[in-house]
Protein backbone atom coordinates (compact mmCIF):
# COMPACT_ATOMS: atom_id res chain seq x y z
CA UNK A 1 72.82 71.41 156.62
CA UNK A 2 75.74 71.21 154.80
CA UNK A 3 78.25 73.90 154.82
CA UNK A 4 80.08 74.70 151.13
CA UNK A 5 82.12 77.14 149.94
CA UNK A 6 79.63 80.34 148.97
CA UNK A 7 83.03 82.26 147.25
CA UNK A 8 81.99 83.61 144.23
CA UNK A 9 84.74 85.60 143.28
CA UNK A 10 86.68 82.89 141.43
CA UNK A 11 84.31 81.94 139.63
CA UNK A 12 83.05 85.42 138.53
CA UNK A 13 86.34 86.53 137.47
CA UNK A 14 87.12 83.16 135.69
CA UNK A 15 83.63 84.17 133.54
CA UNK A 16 84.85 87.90 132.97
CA UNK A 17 88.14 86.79 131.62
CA UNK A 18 86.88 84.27 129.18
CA UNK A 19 84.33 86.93 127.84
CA UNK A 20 86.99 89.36 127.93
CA UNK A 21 88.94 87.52 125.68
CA UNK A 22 86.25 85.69 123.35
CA UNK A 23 86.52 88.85 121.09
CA UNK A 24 89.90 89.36 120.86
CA UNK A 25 91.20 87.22 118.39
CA UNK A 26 88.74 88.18 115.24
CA UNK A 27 89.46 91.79 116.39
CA UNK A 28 93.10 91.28 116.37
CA UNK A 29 93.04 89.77 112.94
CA UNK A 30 90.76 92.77 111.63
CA UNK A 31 92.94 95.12 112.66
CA UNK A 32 95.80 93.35 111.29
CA UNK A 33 94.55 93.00 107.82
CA UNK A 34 93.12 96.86 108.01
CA UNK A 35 97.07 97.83 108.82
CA UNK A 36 98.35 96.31 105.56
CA UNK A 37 95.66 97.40 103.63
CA UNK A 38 96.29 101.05 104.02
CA UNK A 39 99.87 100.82 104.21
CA UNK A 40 99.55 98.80 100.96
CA UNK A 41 97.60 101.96 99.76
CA UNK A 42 99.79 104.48 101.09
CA UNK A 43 103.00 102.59 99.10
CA UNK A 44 100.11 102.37 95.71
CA UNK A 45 99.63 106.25 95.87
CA UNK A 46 103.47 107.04 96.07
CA UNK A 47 104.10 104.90 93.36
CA UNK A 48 101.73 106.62 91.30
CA UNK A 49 102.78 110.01 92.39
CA UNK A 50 106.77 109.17 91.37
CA UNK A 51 105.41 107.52 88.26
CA UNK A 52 103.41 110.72 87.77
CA UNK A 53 106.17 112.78 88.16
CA UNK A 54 108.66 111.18 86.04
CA UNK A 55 106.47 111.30 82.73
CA UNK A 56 105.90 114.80 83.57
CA UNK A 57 109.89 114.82 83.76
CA UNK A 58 110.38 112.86 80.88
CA UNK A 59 107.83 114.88 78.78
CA UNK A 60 109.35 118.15 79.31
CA UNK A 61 112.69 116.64 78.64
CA UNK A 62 111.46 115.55 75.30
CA UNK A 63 110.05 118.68 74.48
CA UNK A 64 113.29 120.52 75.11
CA UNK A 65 115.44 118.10 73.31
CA UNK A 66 112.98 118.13 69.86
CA UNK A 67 112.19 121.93 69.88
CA UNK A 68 113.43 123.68 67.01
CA UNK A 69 116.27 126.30 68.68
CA UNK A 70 118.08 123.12 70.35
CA UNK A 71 117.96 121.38 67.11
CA UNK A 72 119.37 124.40 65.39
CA UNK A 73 122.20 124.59 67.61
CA UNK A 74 123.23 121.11 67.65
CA UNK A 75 123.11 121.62 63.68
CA UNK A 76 125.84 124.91 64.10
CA UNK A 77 128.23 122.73 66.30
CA UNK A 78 127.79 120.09 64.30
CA UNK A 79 128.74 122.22 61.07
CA UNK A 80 131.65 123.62 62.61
């Protein structure tokens, strides 16, 4: 009879680190592409929220400058 090497180890291990990283790749991608999808969203929503804001700005500015007692007084300085 024959004697061969019965070691097992190697071989085990060798298995457990190609499995280990069979799944690594499509995960790493996924996670990638979920990263700059929300921070693409998170950059969206503070657009929107300055835009927001500066109509709101821009409105109440243009209701100031048109009401009636601001015209009135740029009328008197005007005058004088």
């Amino acid at each position: 009879m024959k004697k061969e090497n019965i070691n097992l180890l190697e071989h085990y291990q060798l298995l457990e680190k190609n499995r280990a990283n069979q799944g690594t790749k499509p995960l790493n991608f996924i996670a990638i592409l979920l990263i700059v999808i929300l921070l693409f969203s998170a950059y969206s929503i503070t657009l929107f929220l300055q835009d927001s804001s500066l109509k709101a700005n821009n409105k109440a500015l243009q209701d100031y400058t048109s009401s009636t007692l601001v015209l009135n007084q740029i009328k008197v300085i005007t005058v004088k």
